[in-house]
N, C-alpha and C. Protein backbone atom coordinates (compact mmCIF):
# COMPACT_ATOMS: atom_id res chain seq x y z
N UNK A 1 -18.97 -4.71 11.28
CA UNK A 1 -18.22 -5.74 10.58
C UNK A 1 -18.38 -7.11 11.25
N UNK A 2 -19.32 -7.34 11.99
CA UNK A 2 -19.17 -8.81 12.78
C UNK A 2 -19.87 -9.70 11.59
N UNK A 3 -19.22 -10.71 12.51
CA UNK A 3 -19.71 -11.69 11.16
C UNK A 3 -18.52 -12.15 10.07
N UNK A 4 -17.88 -10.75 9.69
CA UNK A 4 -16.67 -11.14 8.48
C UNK A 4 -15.58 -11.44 9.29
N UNK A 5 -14.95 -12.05 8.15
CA UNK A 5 -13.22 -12.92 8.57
C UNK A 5 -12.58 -12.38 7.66
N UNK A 6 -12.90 -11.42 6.57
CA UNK A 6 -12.17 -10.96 5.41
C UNK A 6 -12.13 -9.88 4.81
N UNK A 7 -11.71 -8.98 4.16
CA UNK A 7 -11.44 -7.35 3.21
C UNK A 7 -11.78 -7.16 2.28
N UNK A 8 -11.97 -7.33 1.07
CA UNK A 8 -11.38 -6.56 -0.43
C UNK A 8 -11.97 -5.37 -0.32
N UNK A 9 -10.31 -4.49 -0.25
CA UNK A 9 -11.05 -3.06 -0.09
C UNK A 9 -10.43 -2.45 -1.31
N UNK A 10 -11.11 -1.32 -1.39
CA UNK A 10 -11.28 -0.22 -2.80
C UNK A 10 -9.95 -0.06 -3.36
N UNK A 11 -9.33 0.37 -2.64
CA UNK A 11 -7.65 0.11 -2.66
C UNK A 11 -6.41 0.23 -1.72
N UNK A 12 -5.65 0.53 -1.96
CA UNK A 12 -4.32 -0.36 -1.29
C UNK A 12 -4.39 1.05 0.23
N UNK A 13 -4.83 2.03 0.48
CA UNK A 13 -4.27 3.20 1.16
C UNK A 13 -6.07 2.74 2.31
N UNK A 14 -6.95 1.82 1.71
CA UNK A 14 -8.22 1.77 2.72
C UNK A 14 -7.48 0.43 3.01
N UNK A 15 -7.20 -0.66 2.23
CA UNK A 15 -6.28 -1.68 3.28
C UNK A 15 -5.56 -1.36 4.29
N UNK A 16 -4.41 -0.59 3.89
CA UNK A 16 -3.67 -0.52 5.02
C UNK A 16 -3.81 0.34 6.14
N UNK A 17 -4.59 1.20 5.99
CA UNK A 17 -5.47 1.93 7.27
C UNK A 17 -6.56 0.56 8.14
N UNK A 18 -6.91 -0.58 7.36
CA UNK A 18 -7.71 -1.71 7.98
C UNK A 18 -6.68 -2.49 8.53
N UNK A 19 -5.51 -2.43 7.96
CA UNK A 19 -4.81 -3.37 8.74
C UNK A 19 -4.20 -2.80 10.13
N UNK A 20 -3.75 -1.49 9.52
CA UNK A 20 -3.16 -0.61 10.51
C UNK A 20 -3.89 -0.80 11.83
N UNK A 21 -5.17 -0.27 12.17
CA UNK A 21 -6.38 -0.66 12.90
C UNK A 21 -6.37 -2.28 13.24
N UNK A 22 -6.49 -2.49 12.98
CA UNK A 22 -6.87 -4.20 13.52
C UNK A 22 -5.58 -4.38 14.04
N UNK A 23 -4.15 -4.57 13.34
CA UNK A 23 -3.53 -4.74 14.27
C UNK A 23 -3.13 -3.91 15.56
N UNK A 24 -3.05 -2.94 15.85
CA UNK A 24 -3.40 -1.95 16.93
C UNK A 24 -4.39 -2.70 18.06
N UNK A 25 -5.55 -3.59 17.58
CA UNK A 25 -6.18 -4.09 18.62
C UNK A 25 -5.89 -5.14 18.67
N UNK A 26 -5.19 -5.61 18.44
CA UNK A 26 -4.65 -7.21 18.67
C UNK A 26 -4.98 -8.39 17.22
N UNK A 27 -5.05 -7.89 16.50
CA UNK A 27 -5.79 -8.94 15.50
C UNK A 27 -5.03 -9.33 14.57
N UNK A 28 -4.94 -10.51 14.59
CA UNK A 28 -3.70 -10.77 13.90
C UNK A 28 -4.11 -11.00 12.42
N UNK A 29 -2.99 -10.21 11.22
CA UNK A 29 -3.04 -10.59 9.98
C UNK A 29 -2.22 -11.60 9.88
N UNK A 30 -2.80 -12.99 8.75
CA UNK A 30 -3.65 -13.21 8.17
C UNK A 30 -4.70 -13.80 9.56
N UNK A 31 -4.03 -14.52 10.59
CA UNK A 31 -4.81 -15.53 10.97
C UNK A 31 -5.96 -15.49 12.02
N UNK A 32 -6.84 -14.36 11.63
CA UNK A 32 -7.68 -13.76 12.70
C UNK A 32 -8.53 -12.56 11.49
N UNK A 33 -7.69 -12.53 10.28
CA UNK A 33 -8.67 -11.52 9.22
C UNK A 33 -7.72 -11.34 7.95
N UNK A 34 -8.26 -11.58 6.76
CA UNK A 34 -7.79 -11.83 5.33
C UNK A 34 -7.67 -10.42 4.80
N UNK A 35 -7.01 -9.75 4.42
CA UNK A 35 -7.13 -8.34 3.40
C UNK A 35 -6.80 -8.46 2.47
N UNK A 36 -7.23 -8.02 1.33
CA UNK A 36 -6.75 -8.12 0.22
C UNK A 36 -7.12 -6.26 -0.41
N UNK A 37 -6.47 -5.66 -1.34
CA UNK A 37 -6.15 -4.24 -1.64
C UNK A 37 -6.29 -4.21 -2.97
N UNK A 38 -5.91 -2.95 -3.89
CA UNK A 38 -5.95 -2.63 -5.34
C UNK A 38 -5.59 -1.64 -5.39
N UNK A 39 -4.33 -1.72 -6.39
CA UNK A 39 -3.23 -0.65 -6.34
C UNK A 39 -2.05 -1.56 -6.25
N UNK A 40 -1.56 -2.51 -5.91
CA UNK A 40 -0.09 -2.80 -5.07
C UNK A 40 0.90 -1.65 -5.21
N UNK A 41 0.49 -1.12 -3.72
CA UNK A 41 1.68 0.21 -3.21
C UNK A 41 2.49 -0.39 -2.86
N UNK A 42 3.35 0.41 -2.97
CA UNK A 42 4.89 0.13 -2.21
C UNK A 42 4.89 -0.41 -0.55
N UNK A 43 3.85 0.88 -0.19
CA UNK A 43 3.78 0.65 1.19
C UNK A 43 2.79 -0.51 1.28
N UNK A 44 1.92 -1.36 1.03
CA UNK A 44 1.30 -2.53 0.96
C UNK A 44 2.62 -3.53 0.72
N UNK A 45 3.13 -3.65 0.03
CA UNK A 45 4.75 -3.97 -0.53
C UNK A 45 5.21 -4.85 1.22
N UNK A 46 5.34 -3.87 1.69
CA UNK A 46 6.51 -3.69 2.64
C UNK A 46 5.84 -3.88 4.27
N UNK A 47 4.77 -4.13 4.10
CA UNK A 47 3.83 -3.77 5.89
C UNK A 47 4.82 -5.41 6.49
N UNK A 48 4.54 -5.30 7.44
CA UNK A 48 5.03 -6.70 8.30
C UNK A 48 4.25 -7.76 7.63
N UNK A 49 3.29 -7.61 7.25
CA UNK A 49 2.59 -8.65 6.79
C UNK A 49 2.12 -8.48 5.51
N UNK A 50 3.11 -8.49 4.64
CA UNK A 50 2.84 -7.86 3.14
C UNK A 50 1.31 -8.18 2.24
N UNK A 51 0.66 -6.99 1.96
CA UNK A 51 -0.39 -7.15 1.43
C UNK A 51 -0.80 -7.67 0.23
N UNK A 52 -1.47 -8.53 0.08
CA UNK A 52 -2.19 -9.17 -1.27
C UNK A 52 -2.99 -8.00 -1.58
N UNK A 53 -2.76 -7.78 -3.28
CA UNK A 53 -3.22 -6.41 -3.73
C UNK A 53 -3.19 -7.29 -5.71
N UNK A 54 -4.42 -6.37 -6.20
CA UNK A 54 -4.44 -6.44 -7.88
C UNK A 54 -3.43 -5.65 -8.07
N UNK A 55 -3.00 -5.71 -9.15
CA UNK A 55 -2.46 -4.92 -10.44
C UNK A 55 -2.78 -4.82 -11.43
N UNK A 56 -3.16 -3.13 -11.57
CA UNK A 56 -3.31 -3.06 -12.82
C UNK A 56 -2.40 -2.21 -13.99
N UNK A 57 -2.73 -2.02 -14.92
CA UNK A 57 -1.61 -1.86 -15.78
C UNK A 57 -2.50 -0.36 -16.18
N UNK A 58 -1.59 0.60 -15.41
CA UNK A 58 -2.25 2.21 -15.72
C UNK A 58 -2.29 2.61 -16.93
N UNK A 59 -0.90 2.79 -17.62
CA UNK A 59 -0.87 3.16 -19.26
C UNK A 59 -2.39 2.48 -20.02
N UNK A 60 -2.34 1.21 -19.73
CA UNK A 60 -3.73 0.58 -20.42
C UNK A 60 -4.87 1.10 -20.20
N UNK A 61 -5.32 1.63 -18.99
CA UNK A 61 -6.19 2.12 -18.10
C UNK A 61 -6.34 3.38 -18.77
N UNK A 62 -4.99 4.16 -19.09
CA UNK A 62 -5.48 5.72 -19.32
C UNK A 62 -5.48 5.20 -21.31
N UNK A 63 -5.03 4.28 -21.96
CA UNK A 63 -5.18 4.25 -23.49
C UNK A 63 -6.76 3.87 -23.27
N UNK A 64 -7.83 3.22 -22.79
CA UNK A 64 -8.90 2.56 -22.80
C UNK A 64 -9.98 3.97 -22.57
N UNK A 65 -9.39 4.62 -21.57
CA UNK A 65 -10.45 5.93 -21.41
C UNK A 65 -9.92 6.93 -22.62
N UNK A 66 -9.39 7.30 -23.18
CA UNK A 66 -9.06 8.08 -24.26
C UNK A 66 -10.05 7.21 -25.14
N UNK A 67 -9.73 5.98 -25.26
CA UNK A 67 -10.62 5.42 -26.23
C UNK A 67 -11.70 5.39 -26.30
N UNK A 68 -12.28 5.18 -25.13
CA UNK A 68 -14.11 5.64 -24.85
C UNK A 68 -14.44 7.13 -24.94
N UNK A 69 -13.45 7.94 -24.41
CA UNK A 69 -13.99 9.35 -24.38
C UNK A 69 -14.09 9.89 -26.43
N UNK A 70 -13.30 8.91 -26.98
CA UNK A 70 -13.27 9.58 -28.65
C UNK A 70 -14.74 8.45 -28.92
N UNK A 71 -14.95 7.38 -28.31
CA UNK A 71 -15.76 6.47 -29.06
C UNK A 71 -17.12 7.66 -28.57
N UNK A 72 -17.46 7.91 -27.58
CA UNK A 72 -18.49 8.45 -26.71
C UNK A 72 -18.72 9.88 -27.53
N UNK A 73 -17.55 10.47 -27.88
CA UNK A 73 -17.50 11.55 -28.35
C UNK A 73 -18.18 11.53 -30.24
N UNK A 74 -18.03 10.43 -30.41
CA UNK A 74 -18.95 10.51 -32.09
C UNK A 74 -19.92 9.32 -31.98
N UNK A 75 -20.20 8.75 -30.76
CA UNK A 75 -21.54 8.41 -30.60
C UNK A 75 -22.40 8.42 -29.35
N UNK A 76 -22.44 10.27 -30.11
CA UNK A 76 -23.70 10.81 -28.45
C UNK A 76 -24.92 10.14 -28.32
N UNK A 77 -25.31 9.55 -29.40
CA UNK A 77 -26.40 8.95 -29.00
C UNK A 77 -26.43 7.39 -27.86
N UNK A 78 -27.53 7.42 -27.20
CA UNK A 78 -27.97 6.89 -25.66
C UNK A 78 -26.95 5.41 -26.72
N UNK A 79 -26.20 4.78 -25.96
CA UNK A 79 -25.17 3.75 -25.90
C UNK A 79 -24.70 2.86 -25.09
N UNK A 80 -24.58 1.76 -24.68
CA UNK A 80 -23.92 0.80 -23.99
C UNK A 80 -22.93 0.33 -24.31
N UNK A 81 -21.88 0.54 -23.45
CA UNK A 81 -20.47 0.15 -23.85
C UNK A 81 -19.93 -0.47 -21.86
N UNK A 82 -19.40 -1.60 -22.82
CA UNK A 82 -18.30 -2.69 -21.99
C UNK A 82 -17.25 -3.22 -22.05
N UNK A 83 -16.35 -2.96 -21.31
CA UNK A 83 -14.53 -2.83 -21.25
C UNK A 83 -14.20 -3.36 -20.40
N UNK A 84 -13.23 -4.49 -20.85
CA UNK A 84 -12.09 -4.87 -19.65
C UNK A 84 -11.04 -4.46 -19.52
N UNK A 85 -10.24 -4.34 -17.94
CA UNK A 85 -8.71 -3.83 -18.14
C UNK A 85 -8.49 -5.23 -17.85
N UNK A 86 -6.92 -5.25 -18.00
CA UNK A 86 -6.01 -6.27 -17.67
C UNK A 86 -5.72 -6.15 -16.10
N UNK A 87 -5.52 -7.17 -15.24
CA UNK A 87 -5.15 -7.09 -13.78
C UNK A 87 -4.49 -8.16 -13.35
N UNK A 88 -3.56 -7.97 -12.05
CA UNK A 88 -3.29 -9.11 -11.88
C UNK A 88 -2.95 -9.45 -10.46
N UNK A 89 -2.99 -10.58 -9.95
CA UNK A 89 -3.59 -10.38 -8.44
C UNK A 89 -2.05 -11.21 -7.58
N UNK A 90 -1.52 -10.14 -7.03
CA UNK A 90 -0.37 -10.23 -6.49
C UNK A 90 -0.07 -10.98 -5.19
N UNK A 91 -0.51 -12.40 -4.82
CA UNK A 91 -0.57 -13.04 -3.51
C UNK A 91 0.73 -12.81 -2.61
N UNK A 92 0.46 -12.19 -1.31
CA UNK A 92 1.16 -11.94 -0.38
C UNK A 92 0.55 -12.47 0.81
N UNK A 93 1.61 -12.49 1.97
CA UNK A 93 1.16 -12.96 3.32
C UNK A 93 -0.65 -12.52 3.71
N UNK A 94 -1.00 -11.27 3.47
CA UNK A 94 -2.33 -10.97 4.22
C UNK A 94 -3.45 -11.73 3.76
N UNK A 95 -3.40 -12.18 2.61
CA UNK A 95 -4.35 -13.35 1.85
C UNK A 95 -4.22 -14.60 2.92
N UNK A 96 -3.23 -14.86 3.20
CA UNK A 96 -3.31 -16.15 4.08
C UNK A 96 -3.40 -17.40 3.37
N UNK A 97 -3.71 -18.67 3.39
CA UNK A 97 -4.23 -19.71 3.03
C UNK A 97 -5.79 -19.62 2.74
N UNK A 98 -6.18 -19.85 1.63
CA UNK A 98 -7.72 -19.94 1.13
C UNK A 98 -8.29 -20.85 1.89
N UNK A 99 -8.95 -20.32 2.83
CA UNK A 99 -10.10 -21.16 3.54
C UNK A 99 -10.94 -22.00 2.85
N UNK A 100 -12.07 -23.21 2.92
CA UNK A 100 -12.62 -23.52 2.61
C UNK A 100 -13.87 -22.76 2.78
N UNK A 101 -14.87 -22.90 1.46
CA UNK A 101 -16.00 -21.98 1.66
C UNK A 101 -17.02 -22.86 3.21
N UNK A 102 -17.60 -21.62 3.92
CA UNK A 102 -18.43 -22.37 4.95
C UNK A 102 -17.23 -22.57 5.91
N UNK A 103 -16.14 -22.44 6.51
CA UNK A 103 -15.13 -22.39 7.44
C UNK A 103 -14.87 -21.15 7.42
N UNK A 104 -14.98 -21.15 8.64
CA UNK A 104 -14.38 -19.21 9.41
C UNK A 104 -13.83 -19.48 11.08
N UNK A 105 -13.44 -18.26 11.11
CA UNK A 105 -12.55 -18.27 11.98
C UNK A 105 -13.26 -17.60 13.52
N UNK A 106 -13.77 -17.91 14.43
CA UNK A 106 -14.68 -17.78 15.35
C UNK A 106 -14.26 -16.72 15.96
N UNK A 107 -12.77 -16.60 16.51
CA UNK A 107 -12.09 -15.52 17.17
C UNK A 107 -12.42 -14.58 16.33
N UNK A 108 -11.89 -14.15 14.85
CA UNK A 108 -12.09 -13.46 14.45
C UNK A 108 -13.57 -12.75 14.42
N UNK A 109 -14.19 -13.78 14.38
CA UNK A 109 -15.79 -12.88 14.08
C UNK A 109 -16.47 -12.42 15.70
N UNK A 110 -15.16 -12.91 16.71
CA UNK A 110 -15.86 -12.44 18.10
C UNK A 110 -15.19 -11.17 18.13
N UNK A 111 -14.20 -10.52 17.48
CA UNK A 111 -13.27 -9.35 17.92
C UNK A 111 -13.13 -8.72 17.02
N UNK A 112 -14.20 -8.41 16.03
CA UNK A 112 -14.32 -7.55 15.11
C UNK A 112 -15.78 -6.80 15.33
N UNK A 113 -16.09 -5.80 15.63
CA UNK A 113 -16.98 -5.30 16.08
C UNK A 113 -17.28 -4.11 15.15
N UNK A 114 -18.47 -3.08 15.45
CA UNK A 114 -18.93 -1.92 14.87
C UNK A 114 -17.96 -0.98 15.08
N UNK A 115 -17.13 -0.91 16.16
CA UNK A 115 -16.32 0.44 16.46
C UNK A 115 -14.83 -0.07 15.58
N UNK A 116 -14.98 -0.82 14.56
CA UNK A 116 -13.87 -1.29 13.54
C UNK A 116 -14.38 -0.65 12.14
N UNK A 117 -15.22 0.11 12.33
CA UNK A 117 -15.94 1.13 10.76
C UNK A 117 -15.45 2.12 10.84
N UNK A 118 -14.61 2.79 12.11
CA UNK A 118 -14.35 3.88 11.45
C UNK A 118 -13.12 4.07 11.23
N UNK A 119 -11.89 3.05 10.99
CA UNK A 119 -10.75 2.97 10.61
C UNK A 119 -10.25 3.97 9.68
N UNK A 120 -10.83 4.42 8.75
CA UNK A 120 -10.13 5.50 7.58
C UNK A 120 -10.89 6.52 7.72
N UNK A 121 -9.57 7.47 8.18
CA UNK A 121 -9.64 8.80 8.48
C UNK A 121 -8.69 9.60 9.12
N UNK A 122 -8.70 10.87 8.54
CA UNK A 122 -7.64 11.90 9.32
C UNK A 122 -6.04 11.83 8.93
N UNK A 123 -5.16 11.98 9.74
CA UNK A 123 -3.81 12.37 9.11
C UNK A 123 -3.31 11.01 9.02
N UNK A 124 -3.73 9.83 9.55
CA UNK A 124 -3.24 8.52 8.99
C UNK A 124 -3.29 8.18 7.30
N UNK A 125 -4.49 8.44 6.98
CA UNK A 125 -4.66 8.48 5.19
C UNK A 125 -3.95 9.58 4.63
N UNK A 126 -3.62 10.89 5.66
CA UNK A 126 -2.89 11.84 4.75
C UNK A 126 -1.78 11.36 4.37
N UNK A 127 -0.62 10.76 5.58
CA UNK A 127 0.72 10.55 5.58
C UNK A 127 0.72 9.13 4.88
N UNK A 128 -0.13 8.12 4.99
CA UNK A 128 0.17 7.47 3.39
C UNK A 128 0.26 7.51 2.30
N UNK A 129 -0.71 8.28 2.08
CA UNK A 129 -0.66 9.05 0.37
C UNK A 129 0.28 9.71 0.32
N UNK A 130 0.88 10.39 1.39
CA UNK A 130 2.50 11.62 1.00
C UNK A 130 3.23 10.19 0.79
N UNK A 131 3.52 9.37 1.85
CA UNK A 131 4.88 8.45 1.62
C UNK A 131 4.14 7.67 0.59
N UNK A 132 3.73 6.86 -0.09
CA UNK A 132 3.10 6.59 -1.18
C UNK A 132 3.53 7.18 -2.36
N UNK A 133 3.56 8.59 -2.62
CA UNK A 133 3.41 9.74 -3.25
C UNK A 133 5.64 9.81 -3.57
N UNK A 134 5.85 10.01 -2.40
CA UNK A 134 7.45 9.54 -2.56
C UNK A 134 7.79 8.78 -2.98
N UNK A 135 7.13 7.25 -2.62
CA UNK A 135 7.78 6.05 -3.05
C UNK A 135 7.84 6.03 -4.53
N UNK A 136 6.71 6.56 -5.21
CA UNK A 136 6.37 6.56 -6.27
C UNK A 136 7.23 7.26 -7.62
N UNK A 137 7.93 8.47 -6.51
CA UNK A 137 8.58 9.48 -7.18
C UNK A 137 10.20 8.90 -7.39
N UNK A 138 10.61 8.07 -6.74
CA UNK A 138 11.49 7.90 -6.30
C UNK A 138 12.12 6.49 -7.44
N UNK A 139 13.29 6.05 -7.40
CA UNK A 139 13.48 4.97 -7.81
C UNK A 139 14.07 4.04 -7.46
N UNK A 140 14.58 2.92 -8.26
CA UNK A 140 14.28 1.49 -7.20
C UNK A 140 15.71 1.81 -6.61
N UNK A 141 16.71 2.26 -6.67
CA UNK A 141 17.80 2.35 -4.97
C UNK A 141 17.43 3.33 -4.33
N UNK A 142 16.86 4.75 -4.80
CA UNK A 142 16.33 5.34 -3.76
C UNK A 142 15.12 4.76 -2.81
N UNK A 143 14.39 3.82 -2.89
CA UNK A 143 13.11 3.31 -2.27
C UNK A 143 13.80 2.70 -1.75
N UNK A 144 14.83 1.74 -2.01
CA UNK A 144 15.74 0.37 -1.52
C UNK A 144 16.44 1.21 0.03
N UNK A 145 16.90 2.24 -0.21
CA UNK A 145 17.89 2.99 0.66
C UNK A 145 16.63 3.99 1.68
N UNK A 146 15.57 4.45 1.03
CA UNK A 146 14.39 5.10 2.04
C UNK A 146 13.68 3.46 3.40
N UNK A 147 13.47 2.56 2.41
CA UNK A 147 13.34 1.23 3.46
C UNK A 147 14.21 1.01 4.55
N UNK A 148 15.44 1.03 3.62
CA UNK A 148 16.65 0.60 4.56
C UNK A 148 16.91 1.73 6.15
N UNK A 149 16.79 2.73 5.86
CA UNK A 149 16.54 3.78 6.81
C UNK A 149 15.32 3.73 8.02
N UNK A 150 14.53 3.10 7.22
CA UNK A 150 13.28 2.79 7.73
C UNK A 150 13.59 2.04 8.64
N UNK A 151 13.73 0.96 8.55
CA UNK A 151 14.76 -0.38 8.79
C UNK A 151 15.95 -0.14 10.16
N UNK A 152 16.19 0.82 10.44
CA UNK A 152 17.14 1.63 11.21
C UNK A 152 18.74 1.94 10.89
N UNK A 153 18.51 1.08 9.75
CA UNK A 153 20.18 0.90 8.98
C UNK A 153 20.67 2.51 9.04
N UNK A 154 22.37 2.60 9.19
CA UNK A 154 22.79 3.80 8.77
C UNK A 154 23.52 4.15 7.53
N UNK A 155 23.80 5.33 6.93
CA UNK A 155 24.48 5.07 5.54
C UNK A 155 25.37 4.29 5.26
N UNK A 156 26.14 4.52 6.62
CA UNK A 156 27.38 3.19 5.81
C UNK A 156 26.74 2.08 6.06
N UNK A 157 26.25 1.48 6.71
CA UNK A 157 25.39 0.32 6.17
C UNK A 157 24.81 -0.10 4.96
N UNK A 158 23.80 1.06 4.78
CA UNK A 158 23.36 1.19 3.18
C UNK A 158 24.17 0.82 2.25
N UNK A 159 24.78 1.71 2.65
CA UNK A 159 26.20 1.44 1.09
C UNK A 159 27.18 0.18 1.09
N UNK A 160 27.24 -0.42 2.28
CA UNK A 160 28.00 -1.55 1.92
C UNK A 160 26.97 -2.52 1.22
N UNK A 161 25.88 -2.53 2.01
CA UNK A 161 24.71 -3.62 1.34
C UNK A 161 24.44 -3.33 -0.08
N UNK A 162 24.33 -1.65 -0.73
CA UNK A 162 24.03 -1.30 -2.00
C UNK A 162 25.26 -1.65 -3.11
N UNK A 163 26.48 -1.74 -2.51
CA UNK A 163 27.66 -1.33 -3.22
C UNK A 163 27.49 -0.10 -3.35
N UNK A 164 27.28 0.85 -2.56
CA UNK A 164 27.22 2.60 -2.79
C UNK A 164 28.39 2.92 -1.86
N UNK A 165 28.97 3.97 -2.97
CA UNK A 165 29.71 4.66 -1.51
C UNK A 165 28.58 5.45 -0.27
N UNK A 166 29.30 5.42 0.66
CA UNK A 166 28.49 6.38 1.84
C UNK A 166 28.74 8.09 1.15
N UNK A 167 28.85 8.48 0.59
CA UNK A 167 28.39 9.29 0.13
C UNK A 167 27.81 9.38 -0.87
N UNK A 168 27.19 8.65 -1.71
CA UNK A 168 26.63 8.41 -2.83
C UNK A 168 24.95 8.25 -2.01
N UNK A 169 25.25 7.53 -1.18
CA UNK A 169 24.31 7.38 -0.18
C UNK A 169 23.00 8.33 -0.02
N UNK A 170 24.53 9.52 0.81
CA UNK A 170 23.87 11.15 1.47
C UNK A 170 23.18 11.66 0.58
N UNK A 171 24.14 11.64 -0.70
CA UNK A 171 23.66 12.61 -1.74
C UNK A 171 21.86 12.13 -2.19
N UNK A 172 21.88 10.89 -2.16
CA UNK A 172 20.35 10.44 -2.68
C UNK A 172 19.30 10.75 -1.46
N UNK A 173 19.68 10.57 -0.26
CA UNK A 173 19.37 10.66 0.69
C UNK A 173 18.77 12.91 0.94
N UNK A 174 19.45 13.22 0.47
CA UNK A 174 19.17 14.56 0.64
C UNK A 174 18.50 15.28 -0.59
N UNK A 175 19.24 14.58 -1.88
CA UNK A 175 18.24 15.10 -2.88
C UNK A 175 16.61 14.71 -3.17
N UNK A 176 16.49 13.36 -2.78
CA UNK A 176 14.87 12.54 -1.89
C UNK A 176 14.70 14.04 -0.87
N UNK A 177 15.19 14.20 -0.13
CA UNK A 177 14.49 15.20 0.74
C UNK A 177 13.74 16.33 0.27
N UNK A 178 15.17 16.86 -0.14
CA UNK A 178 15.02 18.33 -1.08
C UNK A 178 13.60 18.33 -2.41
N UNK A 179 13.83 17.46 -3.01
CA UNK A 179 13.02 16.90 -3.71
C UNK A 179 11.36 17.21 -3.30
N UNK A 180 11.22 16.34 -1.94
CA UNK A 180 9.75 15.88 -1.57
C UNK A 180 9.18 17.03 -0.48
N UNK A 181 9.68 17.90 -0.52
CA UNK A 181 10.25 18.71 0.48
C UNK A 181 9.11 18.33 2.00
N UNK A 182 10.97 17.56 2.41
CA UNK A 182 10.67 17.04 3.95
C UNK A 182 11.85 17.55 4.42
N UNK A 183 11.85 17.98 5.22
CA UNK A 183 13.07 18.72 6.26
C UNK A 183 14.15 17.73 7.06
N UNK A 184 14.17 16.89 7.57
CA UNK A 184 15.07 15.55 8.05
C UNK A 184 14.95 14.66 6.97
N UNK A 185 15.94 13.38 7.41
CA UNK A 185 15.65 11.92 7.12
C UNK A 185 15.02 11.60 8.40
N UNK A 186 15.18 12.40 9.89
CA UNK A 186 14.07 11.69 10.74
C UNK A 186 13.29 12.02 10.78
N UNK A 187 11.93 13.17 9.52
CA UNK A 187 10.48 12.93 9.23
C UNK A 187 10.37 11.92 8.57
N UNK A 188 11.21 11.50 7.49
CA UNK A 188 10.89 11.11 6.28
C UNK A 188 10.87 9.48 7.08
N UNK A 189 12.29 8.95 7.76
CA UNK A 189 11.90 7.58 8.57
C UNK A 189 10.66 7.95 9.51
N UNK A 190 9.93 8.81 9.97
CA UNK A 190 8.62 8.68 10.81
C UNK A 190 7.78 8.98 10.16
N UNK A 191 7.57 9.19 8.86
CA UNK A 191 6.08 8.96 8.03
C UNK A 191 6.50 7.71 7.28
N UNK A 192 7.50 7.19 6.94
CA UNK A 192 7.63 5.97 6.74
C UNK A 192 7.21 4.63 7.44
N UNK A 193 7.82 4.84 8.92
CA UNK A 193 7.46 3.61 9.53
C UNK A 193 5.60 4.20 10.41
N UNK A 194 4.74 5.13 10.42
CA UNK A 194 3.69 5.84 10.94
C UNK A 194 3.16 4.67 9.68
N UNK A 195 3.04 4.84 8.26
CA UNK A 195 2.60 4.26 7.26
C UNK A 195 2.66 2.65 7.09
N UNK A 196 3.73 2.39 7.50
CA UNK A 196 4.03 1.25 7.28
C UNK A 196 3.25 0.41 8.43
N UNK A 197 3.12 1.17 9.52
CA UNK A 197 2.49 0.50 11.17
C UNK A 197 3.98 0.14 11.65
N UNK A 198 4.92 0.32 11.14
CA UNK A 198 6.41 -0.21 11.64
C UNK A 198 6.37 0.44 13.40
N UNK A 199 6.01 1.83 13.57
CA UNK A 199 6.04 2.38 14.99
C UNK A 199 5.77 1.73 16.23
């Protein structure tokens, strides 16, 4: 990677394994290396240095392939076909300020090296896709109250900040568990903040 000052990666779970990595060696997001993602995850959402990520609009995504697979399907014959989805590009802290083209960042291109390729891999990409996979399942006070935990807050905390009772709290708090089946809230806060790079 020498040479680059910048990301666009495939999507949001190879970003944040690049960011994860770089910051681990000292490199600071934005101002030392630009990322940008696709997907905007939750956990991109939420990193210390919230990730600039597309959006796209899935329902559209899965009506457009139904539509090619029936168009494709009554015209087998050899065909060229071209489709746009809709997207939309969500600016967050890791984008940084748009450089001018031909300006780069020198530090950066001295402390980015070959042994920065092999960032994605192993149980780091597993345990994002699980908490990913939760966030997803989950809804917006349960994610609000899984952060907040994250966060080190305790239920009654939660609940005064939510207007929840503290037991309204537990109950979401354990049915999220039961649910995703994770055994504590202290796995579920340590694949949270493992994902997040919060650790």
């Amino acid at each position: 990677m020498t040479g680059y000052d910048a990301a666009f990666c495939a999507n949001d779970t190879v970003a944040v394994c690049l960011y994860s990595h770089l910051t681990r060696r000292g490199i600071h997001i934005p101002d030392d290396f630009l990322i940008i993602g696709m997907g905007n995850s939750y956990i991109g959402s939420r990193l210390r240095t919230p990730l600039t990520s597309i959006s796209f609009d899935y329902r559209e995504m899965g009506e457009q392939a139904v539509r090619l697979v029936h168009f494709l399907r009554w015209n087998a014959g050899g065909c060229h076909v071209t489709f746009s989805l809709p997207c939309r590009l969500i600016v967050r802290s890791s984008a940084g300020n748009i450089r001018e083209p031909g300006v780069s960042t020198s530090e950066a291109r001295s402390s980015i090296g070959k042994e920065d390729s092999g960032y994605f891999g192993g149980s780091e990409i597993d345990n994002i896709i699980r908490v990913e996979a939760i966030l997803q399942s989950a809804d917006k006070i349960d994610r609000e109250i899984i952060f907040a935990l994250a966060a080190g807050s305790t239920s009654e905390q939660i609940a005064e900040q939510m207007w929840l009772s503290e037991r309204a709290v537990r109950y979401r708090v354990s049915n999220l568990l039961r649910r995703c089946g994770i055994k504590s809230r202290a796995e579920l806060i340590c694949a949270l903040r493992r994902a997040s790079g919060i650790e």
